[in-house]
Protein backbone atom coordinates (compact mmCIF):
# COMPACT_ATOMS: atom_id res chain seq x y z
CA UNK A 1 113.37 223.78 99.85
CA UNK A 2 110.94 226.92 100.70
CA UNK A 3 113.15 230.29 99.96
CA UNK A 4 114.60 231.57 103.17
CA UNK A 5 112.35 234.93 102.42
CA UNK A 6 109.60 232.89 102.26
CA UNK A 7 110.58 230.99 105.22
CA UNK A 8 110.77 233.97 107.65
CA UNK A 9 107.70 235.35 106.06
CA UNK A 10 105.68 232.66 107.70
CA UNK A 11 107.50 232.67 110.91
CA UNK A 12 106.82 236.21 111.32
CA UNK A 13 102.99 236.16 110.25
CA UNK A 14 102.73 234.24 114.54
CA UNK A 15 104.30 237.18 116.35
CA UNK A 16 104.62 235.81 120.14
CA UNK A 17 103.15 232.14 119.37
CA UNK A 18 106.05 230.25 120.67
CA UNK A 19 107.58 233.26 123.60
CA UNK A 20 106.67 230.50 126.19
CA UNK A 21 109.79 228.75 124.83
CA UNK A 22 112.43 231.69 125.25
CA UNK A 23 114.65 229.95 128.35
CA UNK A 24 117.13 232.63 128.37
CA UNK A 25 120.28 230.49 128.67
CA UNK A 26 122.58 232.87 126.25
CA UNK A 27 126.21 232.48 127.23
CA UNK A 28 125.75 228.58 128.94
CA UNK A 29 124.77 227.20 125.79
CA UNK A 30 127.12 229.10 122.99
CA UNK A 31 130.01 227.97 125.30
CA UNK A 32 128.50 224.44 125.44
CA UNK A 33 127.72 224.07 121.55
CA UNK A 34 131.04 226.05 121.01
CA UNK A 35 133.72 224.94 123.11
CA UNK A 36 132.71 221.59 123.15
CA UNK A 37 132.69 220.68 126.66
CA UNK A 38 131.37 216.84 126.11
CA UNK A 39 133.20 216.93 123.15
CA UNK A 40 130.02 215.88 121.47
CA UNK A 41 131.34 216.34 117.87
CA UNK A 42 132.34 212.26 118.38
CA UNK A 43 130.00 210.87 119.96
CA UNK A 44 127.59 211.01 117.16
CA UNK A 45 127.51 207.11 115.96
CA UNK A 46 124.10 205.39 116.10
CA UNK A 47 121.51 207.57 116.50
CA UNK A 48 120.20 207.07 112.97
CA UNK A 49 118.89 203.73 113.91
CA UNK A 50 116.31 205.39 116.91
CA UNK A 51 114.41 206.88 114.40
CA UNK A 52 111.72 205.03 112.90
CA UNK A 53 111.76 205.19 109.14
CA UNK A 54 109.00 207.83 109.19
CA UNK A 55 110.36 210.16 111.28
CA UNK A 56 111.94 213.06 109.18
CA UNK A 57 114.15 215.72 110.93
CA UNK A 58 113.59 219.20 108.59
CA UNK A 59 115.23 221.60 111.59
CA UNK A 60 116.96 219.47 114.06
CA UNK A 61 119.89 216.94 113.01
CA UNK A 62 119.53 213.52 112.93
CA UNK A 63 120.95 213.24 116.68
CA UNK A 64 118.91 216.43 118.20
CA UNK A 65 116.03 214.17 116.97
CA UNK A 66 116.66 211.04 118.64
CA UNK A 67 117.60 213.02 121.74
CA UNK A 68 113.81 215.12 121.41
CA UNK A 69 112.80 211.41 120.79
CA UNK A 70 114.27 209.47 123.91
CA UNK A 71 112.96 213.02 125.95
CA UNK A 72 109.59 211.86 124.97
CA UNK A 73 109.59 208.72 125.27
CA UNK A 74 110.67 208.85 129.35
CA UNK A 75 108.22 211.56 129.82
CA UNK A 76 105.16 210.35 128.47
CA UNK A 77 105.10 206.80 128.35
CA UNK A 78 101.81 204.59 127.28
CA UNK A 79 100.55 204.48 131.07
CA UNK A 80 97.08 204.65 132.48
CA UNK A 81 95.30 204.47 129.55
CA UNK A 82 97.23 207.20 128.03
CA UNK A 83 98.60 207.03 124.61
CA UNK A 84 102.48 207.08 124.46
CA UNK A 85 103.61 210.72 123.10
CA UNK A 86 106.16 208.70 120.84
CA UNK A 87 102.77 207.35 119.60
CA UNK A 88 101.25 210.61 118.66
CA UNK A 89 104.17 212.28 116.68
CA UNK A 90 105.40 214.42 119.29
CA UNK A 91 108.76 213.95 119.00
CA UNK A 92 107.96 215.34 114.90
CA UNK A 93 106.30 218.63 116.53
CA UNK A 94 109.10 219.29 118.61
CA UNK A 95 110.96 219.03 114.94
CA UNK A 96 108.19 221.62 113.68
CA UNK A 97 108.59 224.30 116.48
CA UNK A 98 112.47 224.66 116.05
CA UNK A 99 111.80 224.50 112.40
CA UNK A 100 109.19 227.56 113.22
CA UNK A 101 111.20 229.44 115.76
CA UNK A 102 113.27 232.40 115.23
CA UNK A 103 117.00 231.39 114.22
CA UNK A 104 118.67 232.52 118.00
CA UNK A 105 116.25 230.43 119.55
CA UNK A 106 115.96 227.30 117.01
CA UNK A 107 119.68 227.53 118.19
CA UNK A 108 119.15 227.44 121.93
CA UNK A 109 117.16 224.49 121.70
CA UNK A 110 119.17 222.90 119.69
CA UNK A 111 121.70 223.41 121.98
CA UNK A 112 119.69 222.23 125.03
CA UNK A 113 119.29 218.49 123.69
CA UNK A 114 122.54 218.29 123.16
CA UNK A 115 123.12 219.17 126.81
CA UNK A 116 120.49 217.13 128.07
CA UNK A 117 122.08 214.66 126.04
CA UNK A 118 125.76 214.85 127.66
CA UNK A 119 124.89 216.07 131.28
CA UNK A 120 124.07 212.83 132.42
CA UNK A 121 128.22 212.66 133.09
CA UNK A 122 127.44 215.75 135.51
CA UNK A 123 124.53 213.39 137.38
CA UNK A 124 126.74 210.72 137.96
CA UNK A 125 125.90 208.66 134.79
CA UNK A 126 128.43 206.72 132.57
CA UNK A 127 125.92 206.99 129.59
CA UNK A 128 124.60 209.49 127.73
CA UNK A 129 120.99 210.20 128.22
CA UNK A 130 119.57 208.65 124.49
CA UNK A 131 121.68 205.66 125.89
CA UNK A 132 120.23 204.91 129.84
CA UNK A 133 117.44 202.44 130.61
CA UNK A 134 113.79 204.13 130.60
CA UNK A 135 114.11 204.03 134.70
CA UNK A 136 117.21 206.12 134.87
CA UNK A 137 116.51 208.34 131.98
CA UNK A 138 113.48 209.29 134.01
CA UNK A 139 115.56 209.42 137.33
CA UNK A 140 117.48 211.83 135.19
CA UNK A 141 114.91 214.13 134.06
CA UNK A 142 113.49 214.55 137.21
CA UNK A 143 116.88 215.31 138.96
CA UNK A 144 116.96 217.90 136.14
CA UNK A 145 113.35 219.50 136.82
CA UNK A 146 114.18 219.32 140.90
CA UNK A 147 116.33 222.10 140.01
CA UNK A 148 119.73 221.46 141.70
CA UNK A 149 121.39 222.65 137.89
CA UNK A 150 119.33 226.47 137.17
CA UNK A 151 120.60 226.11 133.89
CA UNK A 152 119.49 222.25 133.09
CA UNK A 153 116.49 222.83 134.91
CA UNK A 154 115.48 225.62 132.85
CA UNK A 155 115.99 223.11 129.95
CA UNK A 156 114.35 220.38 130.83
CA UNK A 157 111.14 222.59 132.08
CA UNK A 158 111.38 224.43 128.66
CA UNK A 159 111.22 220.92 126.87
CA UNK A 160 108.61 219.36 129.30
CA UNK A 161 106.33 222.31 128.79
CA UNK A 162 106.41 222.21 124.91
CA UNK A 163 106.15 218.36 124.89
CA UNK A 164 102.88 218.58 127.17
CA UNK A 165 101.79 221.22 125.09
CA UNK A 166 101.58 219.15 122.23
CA UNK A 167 100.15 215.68 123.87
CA UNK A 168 97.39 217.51 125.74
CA UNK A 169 96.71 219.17 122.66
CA UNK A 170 96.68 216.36 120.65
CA UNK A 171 92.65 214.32 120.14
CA UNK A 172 94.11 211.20 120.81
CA UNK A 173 94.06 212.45 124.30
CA UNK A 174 91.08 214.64 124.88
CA UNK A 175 88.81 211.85 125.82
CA UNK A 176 91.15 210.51 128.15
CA UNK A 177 90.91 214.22 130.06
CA UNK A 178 87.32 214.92 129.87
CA UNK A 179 88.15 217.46 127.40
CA UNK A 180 85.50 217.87 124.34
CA UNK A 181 87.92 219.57 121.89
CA UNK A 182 87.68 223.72 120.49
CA UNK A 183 84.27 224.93 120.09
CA UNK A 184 85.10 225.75 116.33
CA UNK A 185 83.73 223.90 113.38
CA UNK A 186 87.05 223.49 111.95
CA UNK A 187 90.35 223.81 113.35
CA UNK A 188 92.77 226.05 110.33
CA UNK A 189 96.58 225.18 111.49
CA UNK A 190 98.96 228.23 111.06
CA UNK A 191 100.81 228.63 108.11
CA UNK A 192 103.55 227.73 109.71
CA UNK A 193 102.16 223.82 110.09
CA UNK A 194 100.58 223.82 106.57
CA UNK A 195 104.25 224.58 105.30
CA UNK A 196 106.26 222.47 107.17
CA UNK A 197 103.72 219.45 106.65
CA UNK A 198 104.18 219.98 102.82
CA UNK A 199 108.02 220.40 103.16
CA UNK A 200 107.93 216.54 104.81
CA UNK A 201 105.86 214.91 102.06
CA UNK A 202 108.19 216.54 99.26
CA UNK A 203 111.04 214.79 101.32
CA UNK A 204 112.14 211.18 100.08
């Protein structure tokens, strides 16, 4: 594992690269994380088996994952001649970012799946969210983005933005948008990527 020193060293060499994620949600999410208001500490069976033996959670746990996962999947589905974000390793970037991010708010979004995860009792659902059919997890989400929650909504927006982020971004797209990529010779990822991308091949 890279030394913590290190660690911060290359999260601090991208000053304001990832501000567009701040939410602000402070107090909401310690006292959901916390206090346990879903009581979410046992209802963590089964997600292991939504991830695809490939997909390798260095920041998030193995449930965040699935949750970032089953996020992507309802929002981005292959439609329209548009690749599926599940397709492109999305859900992994999301993984990336919150491995990137400053501690307080790799926390905050850790803490938003989970309540994106366990809200769905607040929206009238007897399921959690990784656990609805794709119809109403999209029902869900879009509930979520109308707004009726401030606090979910900010989520959910927070999430959305950062997953279209990374599909629009990705080249598996571009053609699809009429978009003929950076005017640069070579793209040079921060060192932020080039870390975390050698951190997952040293994994098992």
């Amino acid at each position: 594992m890279l030394p913590r020193m290190q660690r911060e060293s290359v999260r601090k060499s991208e000053p304001g690269r990832r501000s567009f994620l701040k939410i602000g949600l402070g107090g909401t999410l310690m006292l959901a994380a916390g206090g346990g208001i879903f009581g979410w500490r046992f209802w963590s069976s089964g997600y292991a088996q939504l991830l695809a033996p490939d997909e390798t959670p260095l920041a998030l746990s193995i449930k965040e994952f699935a949750i970032a996962k089953a996020f992507v999947r309802a929002l981005l589905p292959a439609e329209d001649g548009f690749p599926a974000g599940e397709s492109l390793g999305i859900p992994q970037r999301i993984d990336e970012e919150v491995w990137a991010a400053a501690p307080e708010l790799a926390s905050d979004l850790k803490a938003g799946l989970l309540l994106l995860e366990h809200a769905t009792l607040w929206s009238g659902h007897r399921s959690r969210f990784t656990r609805l059919a794709p119809d109403e997890q999209r029902l869900y989400l879009g509930r979520l983005l109308a707004g009726a929650n401030s606090t979910l909504c900010l989520i959910a927006l927070a999430f959305k933005q950062m997953t279209h982020l990374f599909y629009y971004g990705h080249p598996a797209v571009w053609q699809r948008i009429g978009y003929d990529g950076p005017l640069v010779e070579k793209a040079v990822p921060p060192d932020s990527a080039i870390t975390y991308q050698a951190l997952l091949r040293g994994r098992p």
